[in-house]
Protein backbone atom coordinates (compact mmCIF):
# COMPACT_ATOMS: atom_id res chain seq x y z
CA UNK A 1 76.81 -116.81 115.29
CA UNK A 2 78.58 -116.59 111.94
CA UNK A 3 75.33 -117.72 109.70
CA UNK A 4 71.80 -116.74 109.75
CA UNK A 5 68.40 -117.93 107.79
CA UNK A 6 67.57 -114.53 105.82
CA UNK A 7 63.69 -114.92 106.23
CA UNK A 8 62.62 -115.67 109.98
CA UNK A 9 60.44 -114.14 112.14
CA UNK A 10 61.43 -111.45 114.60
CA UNK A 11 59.34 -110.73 117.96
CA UNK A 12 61.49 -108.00 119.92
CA UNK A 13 64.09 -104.75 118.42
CA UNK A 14 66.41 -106.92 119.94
CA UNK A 15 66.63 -109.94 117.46
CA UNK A 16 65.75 -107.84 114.44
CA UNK A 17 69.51 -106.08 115.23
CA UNK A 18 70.87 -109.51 115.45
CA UNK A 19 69.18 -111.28 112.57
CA UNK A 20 69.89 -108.47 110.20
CA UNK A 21 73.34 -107.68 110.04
CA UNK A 22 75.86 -107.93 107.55
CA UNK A 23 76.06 -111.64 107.08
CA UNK A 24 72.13 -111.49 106.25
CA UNK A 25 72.72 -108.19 103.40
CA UNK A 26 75.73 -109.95 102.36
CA UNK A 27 74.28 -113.83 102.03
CA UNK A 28 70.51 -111.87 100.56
CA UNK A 29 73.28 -110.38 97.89
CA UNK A 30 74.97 -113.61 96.95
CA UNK A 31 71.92 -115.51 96.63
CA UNK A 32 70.22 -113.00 94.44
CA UNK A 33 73.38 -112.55 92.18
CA UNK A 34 73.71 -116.26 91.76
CA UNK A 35 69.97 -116.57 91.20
CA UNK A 36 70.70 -113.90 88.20
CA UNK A 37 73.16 -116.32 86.43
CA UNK A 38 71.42 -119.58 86.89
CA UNK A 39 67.84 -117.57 85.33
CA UNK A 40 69.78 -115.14 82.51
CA UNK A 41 70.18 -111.46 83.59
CA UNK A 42 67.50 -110.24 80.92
CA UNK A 43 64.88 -112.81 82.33
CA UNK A 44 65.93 -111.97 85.93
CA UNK A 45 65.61 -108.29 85.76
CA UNK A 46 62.26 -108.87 83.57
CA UNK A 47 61.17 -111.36 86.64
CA UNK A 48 62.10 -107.94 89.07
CA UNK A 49 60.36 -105.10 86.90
CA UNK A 50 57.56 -107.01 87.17
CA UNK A 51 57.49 -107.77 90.62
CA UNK A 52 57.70 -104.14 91.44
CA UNK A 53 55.03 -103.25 88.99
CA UNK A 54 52.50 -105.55 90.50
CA UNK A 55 53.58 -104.59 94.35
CA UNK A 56 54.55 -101.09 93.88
CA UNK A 57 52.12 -99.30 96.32
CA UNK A 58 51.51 -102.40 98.83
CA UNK A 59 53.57 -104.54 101.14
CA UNK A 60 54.88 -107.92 100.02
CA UNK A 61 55.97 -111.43 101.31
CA UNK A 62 59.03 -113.16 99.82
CA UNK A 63 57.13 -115.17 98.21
CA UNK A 64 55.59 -113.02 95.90
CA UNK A 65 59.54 -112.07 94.32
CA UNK A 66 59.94 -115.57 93.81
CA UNK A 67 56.75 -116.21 92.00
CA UNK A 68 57.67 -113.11 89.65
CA UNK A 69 61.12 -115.12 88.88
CA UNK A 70 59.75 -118.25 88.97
CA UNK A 71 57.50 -116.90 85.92
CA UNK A 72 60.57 -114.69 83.92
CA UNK A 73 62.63 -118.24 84.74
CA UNK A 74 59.58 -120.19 82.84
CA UNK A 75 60.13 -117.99 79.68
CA UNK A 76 64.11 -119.50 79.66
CA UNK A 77 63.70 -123.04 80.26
CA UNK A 78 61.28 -125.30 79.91
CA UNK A 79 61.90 -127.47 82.98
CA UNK A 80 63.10 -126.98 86.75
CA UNK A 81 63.35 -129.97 88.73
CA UNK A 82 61.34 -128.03 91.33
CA UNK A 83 59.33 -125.23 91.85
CA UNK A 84 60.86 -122.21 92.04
CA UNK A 85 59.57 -121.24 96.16
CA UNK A 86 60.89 -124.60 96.89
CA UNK A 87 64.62 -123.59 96.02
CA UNK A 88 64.68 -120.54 97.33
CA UNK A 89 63.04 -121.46 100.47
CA UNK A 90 65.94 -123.68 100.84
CA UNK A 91 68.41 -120.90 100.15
CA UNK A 92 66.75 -118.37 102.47
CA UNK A 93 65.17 -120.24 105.16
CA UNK A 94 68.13 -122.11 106.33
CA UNK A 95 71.48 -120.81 107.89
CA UNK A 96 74.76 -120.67 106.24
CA UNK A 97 75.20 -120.31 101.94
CA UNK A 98 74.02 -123.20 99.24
CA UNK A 99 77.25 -123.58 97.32
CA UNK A 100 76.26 -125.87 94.09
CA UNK A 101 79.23 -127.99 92.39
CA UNK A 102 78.79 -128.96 89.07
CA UNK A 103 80.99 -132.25 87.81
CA UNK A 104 81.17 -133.08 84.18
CA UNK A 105 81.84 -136.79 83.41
CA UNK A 106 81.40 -137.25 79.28
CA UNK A 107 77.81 -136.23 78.05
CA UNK A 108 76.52 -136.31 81.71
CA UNK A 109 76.27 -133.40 83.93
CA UNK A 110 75.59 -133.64 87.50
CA UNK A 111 74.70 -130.70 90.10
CA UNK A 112 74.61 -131.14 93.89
CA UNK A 113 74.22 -128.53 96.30
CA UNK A 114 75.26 -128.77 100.14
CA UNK A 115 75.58 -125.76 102.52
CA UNK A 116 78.02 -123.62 103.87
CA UNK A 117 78.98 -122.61 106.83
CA UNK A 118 82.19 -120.27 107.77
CA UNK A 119 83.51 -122.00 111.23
CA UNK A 120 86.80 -119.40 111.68
């Protein structure tokens, strides 16, 4: 399989060597590096340093990164047309990469988002 979801559950040594391979290390980068432009590097890494302070000493869920983002993000804009566990769930729940496309037409902007998937 040439795409996998980056956050499913595993039940035998055998699927956690499949599900985590480079695809998933390589997709988890991509995602996290776009999520750094679309939030502002300075309110990303603040959204990070402050995940790790709160969870330094205990075990996390995904989640709980996403909430730390989702409240740096909050300090940069004032709206998101959805929550912030919503989009990423998207992004790392599903197979294959969200690539976004942006089309400027005048004074209107317009952002869709389909997924990706590498069939070669």
């Amino acid at each position: 399989e040439n795409a996998h979801a980056l956050q499913s559950d595993c039940f035998t040594p055998a699927e956690i060597a499949v599900r985590f391979s480079t695809i998933s290390y390589s997709k988890g980068a991509s995602i996290l590096r776009m999520v750094e432009h679309f939030m502002k590097r300075e309110h990303f890494k603040d959204g990070v340093q402050n995940y790790i302070d709160q969870h330094q000493f205990g075990n996390t869920e995904p989640e709980d990164l996403w909430l730390a983002l989702n409240d740096s993000v909050l300090e940069s804009v004032s709206f998101l047309p959805a929550d912030f566990i919503t989009v990423m769930d998207n992004w790392v729940k599903k197979s294959g990469y969200p690539v976004l496309s942006v089309t400027v037409n005048g004074r209107d902007v317009t952002i869709s988002q389909k997924r990706f998937l590498f069939s070669g």
